[in-house]
PDB file of N, CA and C in Angstrom:
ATOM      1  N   UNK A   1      -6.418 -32.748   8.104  1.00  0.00           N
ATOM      2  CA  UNK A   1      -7.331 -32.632   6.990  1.00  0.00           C
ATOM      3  C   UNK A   1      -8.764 -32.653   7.503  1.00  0.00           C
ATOM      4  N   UNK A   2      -9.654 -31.855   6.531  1.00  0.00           N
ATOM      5  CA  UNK A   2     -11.151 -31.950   7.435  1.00  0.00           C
ATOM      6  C   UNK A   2     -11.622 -33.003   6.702  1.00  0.00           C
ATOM      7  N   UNK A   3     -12.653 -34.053   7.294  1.00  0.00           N
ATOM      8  CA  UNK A   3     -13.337 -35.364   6.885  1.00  0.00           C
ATOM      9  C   UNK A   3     -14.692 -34.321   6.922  1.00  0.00           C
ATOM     10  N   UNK A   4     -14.927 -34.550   5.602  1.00  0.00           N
ATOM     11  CA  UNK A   4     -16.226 -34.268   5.322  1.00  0.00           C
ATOM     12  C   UNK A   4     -16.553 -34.393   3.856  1.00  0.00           C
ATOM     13  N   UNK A   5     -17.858 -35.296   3.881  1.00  0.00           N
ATOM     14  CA  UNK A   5     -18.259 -35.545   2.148  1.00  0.00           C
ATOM     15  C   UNK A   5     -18.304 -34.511   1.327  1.00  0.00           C
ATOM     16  N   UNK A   6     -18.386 -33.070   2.058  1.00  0.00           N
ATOM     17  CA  UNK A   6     -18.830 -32.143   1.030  1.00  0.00           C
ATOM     18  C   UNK A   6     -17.455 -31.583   0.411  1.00  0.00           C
ATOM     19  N   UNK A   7     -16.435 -31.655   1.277  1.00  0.00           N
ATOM     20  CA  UNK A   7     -15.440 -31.009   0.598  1.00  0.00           C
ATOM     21  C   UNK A   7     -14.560 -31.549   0.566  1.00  0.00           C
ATOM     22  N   UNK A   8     -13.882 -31.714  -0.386  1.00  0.00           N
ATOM     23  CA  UNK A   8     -12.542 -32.298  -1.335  1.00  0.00           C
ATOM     24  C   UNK A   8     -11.143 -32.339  -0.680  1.00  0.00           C
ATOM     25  N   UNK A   9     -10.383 -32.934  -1.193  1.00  0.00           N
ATOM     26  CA  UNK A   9      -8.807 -32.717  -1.315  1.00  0.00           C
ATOM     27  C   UNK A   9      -8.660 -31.259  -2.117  1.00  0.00           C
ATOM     28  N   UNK A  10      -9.490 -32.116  -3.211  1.00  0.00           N
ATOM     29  CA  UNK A  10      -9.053 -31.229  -4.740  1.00  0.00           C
ATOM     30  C   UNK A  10      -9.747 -29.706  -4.214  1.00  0.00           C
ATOM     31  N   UNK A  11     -10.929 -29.402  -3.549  1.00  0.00           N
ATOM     32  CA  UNK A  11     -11.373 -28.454  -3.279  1.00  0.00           C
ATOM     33  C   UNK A  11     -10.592 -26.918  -2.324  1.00  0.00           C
ATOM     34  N   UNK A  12     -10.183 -28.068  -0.986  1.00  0.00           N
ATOM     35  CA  UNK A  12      -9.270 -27.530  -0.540  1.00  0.00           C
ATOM     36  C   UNK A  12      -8.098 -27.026  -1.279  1.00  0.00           C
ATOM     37  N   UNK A  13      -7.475 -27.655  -1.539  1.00  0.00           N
ATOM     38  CA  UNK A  13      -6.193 -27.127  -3.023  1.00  0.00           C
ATOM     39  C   UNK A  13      -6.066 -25.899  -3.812  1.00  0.00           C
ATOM     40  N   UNK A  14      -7.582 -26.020  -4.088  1.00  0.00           N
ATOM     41  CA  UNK A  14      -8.019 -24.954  -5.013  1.00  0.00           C
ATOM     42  C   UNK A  14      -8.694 -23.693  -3.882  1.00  0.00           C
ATOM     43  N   UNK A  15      -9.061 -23.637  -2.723  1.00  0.00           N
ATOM     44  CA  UNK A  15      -8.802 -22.531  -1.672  1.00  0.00           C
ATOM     45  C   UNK A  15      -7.924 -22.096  -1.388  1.00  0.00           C
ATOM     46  N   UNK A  16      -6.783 -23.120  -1.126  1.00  0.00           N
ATOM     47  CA  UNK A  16      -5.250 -22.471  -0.530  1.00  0.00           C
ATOM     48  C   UNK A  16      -4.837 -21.849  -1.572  1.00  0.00           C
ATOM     49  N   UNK A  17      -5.002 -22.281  -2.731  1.00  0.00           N
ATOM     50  CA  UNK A  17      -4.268 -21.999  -3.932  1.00  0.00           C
ATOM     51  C   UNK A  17      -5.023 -19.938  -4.341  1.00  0.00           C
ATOM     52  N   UNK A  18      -6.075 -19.965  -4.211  1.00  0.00           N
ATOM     53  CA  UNK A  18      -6.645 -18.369  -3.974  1.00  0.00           C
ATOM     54  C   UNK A  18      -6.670 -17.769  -3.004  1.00  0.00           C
ATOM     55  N   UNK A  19      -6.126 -17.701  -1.885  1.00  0.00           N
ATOM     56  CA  UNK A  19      -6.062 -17.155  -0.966  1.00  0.00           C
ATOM     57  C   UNK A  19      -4.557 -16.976  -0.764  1.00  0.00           C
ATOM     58  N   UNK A  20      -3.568 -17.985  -1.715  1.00  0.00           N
ATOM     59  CA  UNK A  20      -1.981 -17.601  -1.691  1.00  0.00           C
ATOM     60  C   UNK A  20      -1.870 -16.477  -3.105  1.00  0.00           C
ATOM     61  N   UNK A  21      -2.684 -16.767  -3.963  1.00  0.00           N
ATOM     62  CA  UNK A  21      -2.729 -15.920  -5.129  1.00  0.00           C
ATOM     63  C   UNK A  21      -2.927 -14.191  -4.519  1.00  0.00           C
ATOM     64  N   UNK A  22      -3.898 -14.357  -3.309  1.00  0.00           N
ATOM     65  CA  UNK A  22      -4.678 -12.817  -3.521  1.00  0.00           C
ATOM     66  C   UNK A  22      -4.158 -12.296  -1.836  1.00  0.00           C
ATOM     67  N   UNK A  23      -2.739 -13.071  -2.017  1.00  0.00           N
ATOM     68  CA  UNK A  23      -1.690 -12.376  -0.990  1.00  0.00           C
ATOM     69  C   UNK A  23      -0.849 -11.568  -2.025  1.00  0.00           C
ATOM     70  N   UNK A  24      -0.244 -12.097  -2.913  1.00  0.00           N
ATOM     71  CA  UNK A  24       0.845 -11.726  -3.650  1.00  0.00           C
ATOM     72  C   UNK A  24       1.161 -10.101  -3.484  1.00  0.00           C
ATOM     73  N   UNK A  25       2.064 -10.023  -3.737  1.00  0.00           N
ATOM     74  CA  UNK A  25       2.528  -8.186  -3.662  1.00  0.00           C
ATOM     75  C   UNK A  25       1.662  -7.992  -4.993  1.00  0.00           C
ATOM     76  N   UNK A  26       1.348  -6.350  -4.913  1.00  0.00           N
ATOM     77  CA  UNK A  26       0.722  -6.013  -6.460  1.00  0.00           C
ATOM     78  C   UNK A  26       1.057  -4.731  -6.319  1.00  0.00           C
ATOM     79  N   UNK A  27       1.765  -3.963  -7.544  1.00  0.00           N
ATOM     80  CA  UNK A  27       2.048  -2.765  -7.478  1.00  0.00           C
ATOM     81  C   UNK A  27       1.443  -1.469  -7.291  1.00  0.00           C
ATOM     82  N   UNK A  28       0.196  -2.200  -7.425  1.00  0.00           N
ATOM     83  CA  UNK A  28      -0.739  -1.140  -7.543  1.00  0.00           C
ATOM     84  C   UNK A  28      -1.588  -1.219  -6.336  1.00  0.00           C
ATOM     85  N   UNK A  29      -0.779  -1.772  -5.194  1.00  0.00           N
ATOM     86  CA  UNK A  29      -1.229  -1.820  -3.732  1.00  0.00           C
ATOM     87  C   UNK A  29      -1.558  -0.296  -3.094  1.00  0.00           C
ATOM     88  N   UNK A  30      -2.404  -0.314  -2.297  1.00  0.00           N
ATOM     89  CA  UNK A  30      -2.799   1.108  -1.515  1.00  0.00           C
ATOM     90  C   UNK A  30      -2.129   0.872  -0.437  1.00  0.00           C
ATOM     91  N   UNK A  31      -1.147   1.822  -0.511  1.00  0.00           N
ATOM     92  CA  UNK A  31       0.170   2.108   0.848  1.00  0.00           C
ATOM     93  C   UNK A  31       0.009   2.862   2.020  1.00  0.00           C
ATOM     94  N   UNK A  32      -1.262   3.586   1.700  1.00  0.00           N
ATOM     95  CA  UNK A  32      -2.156   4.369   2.634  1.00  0.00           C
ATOM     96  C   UNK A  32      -1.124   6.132   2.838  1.00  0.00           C
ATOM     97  N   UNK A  33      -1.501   6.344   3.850  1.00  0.00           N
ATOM     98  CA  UNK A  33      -0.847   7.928   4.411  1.00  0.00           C
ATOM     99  C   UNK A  33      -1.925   8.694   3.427  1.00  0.00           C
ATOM    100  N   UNK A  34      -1.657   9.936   3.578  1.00  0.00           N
ATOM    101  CA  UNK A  34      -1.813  11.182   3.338  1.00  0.00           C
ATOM    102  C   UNK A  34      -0.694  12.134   3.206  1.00  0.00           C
ATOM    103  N   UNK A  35      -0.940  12.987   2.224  1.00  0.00           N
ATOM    104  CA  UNK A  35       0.004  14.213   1.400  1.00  0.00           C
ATOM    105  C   UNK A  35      -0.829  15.374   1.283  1.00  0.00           C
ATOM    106  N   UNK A  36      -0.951  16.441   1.292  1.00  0.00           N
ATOM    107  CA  UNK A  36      -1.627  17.673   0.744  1.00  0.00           C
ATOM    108  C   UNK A  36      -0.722  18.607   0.339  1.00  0.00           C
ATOM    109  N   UNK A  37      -1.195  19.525   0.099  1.00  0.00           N
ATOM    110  CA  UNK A  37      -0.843  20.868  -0.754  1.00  0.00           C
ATOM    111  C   UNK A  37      -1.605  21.749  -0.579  1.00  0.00           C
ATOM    112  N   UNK A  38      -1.254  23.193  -0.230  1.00  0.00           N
ATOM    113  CA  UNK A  38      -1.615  24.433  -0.576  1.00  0.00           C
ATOM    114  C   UNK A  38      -1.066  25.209  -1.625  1.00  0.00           C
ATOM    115  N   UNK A  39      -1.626  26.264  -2.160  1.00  0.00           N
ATOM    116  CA  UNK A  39      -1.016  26.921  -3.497  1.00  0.00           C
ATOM    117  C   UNK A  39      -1.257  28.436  -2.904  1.00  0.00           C
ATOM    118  N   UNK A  40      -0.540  29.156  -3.183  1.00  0.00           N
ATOM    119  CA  UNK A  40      -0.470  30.586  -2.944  1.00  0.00           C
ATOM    120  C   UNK A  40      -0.016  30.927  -4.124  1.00  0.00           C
ATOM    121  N   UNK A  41      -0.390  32.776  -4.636  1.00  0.00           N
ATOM    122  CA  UNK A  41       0.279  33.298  -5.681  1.00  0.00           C
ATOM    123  C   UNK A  41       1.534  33.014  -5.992  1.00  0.00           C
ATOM    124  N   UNK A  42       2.478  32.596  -4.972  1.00  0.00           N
ATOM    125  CA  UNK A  42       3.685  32.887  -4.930  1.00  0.00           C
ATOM    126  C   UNK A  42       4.529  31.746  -4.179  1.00  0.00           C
ATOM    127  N   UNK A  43       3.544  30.771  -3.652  1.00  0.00           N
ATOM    128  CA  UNK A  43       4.366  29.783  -2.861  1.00  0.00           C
ATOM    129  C   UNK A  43       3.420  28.621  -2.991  1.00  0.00           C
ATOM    130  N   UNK A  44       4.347  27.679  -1.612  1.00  0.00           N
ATOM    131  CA  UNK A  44       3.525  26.103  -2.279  1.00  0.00           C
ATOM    132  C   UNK A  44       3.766  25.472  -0.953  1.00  0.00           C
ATOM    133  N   UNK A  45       3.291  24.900  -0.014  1.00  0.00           N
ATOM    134  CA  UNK A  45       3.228  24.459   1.509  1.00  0.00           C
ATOM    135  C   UNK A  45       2.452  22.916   0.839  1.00  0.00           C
ATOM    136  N   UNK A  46       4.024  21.881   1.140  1.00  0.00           N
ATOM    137  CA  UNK A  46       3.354  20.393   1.307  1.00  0.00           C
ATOM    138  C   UNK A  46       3.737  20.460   2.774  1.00  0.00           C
ATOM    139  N   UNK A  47       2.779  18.803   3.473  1.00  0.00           N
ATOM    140  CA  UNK A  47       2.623  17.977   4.054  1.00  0.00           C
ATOM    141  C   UNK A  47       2.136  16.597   3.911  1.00  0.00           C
ATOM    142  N   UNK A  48       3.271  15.520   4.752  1.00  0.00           N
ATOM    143  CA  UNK A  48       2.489  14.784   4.945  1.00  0.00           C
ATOM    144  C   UNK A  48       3.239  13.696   5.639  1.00  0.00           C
ATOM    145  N   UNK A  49       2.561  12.597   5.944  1.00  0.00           N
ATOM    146  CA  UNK A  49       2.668  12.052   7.024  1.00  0.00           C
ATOM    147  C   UNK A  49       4.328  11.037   6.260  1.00  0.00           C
ATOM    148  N   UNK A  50       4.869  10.007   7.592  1.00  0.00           N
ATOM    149  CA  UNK A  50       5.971   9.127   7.350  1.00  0.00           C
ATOM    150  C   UNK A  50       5.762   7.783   6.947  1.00  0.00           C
ATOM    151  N   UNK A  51       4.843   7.514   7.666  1.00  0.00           N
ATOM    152  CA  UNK A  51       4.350   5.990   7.658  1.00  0.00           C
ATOM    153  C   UNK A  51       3.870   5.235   6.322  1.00  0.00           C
ATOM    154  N   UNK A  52       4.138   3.966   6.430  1.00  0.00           N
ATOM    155  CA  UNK A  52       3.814   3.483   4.781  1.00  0.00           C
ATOM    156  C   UNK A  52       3.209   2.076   5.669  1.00  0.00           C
ATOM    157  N   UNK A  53       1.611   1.705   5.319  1.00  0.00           N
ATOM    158  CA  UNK A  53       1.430   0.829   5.517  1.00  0.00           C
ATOM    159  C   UNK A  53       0.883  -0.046   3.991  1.00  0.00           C
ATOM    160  N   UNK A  54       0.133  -1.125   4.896  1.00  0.00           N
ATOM    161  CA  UNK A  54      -0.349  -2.279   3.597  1.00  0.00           C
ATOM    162  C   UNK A  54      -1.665  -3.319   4.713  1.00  0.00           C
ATOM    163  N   UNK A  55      -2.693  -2.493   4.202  1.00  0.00           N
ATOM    164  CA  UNK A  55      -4.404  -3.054   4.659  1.00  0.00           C
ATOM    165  C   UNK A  55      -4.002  -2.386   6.378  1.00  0.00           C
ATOM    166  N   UNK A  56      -3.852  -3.334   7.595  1.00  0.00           N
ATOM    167  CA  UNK A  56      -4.053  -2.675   8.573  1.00  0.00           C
ATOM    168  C   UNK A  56      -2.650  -2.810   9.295  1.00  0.00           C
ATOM    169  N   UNK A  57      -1.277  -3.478   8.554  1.00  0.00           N
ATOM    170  CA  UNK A  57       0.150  -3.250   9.293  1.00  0.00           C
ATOM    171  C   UNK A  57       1.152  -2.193   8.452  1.00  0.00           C
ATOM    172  N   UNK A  58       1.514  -1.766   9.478  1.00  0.00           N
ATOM    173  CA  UNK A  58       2.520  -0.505   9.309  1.00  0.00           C
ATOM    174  C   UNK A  58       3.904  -0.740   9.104  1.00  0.00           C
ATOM    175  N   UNK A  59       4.207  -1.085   7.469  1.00  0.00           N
ATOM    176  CA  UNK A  59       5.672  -1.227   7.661  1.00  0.00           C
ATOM    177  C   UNK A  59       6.879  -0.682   7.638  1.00  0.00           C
ATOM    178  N   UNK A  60       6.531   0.623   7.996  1.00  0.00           N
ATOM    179  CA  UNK A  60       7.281   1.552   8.152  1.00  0.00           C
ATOM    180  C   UNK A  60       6.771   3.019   8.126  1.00  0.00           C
ATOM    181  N   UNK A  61       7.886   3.374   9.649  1.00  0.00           N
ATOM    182  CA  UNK A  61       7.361   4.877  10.236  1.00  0.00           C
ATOM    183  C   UNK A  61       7.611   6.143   9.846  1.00  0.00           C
ATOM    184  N   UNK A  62       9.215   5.867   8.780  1.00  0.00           N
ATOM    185  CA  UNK A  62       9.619   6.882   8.217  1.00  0.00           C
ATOM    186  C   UNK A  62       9.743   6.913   7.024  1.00  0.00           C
ATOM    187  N   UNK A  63       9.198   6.390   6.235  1.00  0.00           N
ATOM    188  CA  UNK A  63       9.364   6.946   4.423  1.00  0.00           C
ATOM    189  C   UNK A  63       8.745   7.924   4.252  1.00  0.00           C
ATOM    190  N   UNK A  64       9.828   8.659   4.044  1.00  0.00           N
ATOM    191  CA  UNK A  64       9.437  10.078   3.241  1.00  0.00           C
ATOM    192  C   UNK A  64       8.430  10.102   1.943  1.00  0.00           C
ATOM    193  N   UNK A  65       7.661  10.572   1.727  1.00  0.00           N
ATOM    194  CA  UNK A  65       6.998  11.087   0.542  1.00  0.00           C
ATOM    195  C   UNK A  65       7.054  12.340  -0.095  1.00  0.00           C
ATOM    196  N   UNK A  66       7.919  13.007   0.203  1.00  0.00           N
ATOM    197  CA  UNK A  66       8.201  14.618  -0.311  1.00  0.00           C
ATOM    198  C   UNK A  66       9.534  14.287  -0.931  1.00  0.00           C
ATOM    199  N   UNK A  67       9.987  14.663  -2.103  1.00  0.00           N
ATOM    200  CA  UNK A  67      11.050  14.237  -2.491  1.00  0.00           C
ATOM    201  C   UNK A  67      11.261  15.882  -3.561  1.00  0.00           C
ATOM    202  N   UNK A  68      12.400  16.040  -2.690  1.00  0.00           N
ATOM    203  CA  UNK A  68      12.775  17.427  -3.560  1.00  0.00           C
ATOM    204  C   UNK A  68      13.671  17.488  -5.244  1.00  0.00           C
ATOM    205  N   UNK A  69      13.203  17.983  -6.124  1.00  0.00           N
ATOM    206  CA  UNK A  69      14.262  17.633  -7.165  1.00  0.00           C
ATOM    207  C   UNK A  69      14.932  18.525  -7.474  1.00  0.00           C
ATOM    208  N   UNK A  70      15.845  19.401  -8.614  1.00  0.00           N
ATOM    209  CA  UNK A  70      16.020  20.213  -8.837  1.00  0.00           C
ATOM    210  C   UNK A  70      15.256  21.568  -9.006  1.00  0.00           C
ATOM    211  N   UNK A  71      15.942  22.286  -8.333  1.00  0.00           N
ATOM    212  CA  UNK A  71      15.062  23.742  -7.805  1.00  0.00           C
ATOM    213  C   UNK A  71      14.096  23.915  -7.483  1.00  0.00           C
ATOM    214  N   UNK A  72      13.004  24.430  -7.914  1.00  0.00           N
ATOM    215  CA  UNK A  72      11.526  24.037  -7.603  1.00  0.00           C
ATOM    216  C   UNK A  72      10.387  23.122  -7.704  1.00  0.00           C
ATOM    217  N   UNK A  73      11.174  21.616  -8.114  1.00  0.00           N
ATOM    218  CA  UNK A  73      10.508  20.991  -8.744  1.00  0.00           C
ATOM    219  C   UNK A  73       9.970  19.434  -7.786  1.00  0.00           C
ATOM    220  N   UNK A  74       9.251  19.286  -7.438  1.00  0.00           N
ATOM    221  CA  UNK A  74       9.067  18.131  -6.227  1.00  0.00           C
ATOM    222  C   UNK A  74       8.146  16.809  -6.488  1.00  0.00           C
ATOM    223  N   UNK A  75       8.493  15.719  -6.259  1.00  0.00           N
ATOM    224  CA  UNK A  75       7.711  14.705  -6.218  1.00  0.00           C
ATOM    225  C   UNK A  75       6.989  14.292  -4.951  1.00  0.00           C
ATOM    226  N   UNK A  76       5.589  13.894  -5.065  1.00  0.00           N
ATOM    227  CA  UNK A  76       4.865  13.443  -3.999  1.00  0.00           C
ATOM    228  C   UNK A  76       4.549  12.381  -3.945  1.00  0.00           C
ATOM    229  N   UNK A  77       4.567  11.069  -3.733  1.00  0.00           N
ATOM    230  CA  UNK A  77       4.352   9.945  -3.661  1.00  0.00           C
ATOM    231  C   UNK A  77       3.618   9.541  -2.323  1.00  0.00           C
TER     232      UNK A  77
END
Protein backbone atom coordinates (compact mmCIF):
# COMPACT_ATOMS: atom_id res chain seq x y z
CA UNK A 1 0.00 0.00 0.00
CA UNK A 2 1.40 3.59 -0.65
CA UNK A 3 1.73 5.70 2.83
CA UNK A 4 0.92 8.94 1.93
CA UNK A 5 -1.48 11.69 3.52
CA UNK A 6 -2.68 12.68 0.25
CA UNK A 7 -4.09 9.57 -0.90
CA UNK A 8 -6.62 7.24 0.50
CA UNK A 9 -7.57 3.62 0.85
CA UNK A 10 -10.91 4.83 -0.32
CA UNK A 11 -9.11 6.79 -3.17
CA UNK A 12 -7.12 4.08 -4.37
CA UNK A 13 -10.37 1.79 -4.61
CA UNK A 14 -11.96 4.16 -6.56
CA UNK A 15 -8.74 4.13 -9.26
CA UNK A 16 -8.61 0.41 -9.48
CA UNK A 17 -12.17 0.38 -9.66
CA UNK A 18 -11.87 2.83 -13.23
CA UNK A 19 -9.24 1.52 -14.72
CA UNK A 20 -10.99 -2.24 -14.28
CA UNK A 21 -14.23 -0.53 -15.64
CA UNK A 22 -12.42 1.04 -18.84
CA UNK A 23 -10.83 -2.49 -19.55
CA UNK A 24 -14.11 -4.20 -20.01
CA UNK A 25 -14.87 -5.67 -23.56
CA UNK A 26 -17.24 -3.10 -25.44
CA UNK A 27 -18.84 -3.98 -28.61
CA UNK A 28 -18.29 -1.21 -30.17
CA UNK A 29 -14.44 -1.78 -29.83
CA UNK A 30 -12.13 -0.73 -32.92
CA UNK A 31 -10.74 -4.18 -34.17
CA UNK A 32 -8.59 -2.32 -36.55
CA UNK A 33 -7.53 -3.91 -40.27
CA UNK A 34 -8.56 -2.56 -43.40
CA UNK A 35 -11.16 -3.68 -46.28
CA UNK A 36 -11.63 -1.79 -49.63
CA UNK A 37 -13.54 -2.02 -52.70
CA UNK A 38 -13.45 -1.18 -56.25
CA UNK A 39 -16.62 -0.88 -58.47
CA UNK A 40 -16.54 -1.40 -62.18
CA UNK A 41 -19.59 -1.28 -64.65
CA UNK A 42 -19.75 -4.78 -64.37
CA UNK A 43 -17.69 -6.11 -61.47
CA UNK A 44 -16.61 -5.61 -57.85
CA UNK A 45 -12.76 -6.39 -56.54
CA UNK A 46 -12.65 -6.63 -52.48
CA UNK A 47 -9.62 -6.75 -50.31
CA UNK A 48 -8.47 -6.99 -47.20
CA UNK A 49 -6.30 -7.82 -44.67
CA UNK A 50 -6.63 -11.21 -41.85
CA UNK A 51 -5.65 -9.86 -38.72
CA UNK A 52 -8.06 -8.68 -35.96
CA UNK A 53 -6.50 -6.69 -33.34
CA UNK A 54 -7.61 -4.59 -30.04
CA UNK A 55 -5.44 -1.00 -29.30
CA UNK A 56 -1.81 -2.36 -30.03
CA UNK A 57 -2.20 -6.62 -29.59
CA UNK A 58 -3.04 -8.80 -32.37
CA UNK A 59 -5.41 -11.43 -31.56
CA UNK A 60 -5.60 -12.99 -34.40
CA UNK A 61 -3.89 -13.49 -37.90
CA UNK A 62 -6.60 -15.05 -39.75
CA UNK A 63 -10.17 -13.79 -39.47
CA UNK A 64 -11.58 -13.42 -42.49
CA UNK A 65 -13.60 -10.31 -43.21
CA UNK A 66 -15.03 -11.10 -46.67
CA UNK A 67 -17.86 -13.28 -46.14
CA UNK A 68 -19.61 -14.53 -49.25
CA UNK A 69 -23.48 -14.99 -49.16
CA UNK A 70 -25.77 -16.14 -51.61
CA UNK A 71 -24.81 -15.35 -55.20
CA UNK A 72 -23.69 -11.98 -55.45
CA UNK A 73 -24.27 -10.82 -52.30
CA UNK A 74 -21.23 -10.22 -49.65
CA UNK A 75 -20.58 -9.06 -46.22
CA UNK A 76 -17.58 -6.96 -45.11
CA UNK A 77 -16.83 -6.69 -41.65
Amino acid sequence: MIDSPLLSDMDLFKDSRLKTDAQQWNPYDDMGGTCAAIRGDDWVVFGSDTRMLMWKSILARDCEKIHVFVGSSFLIK
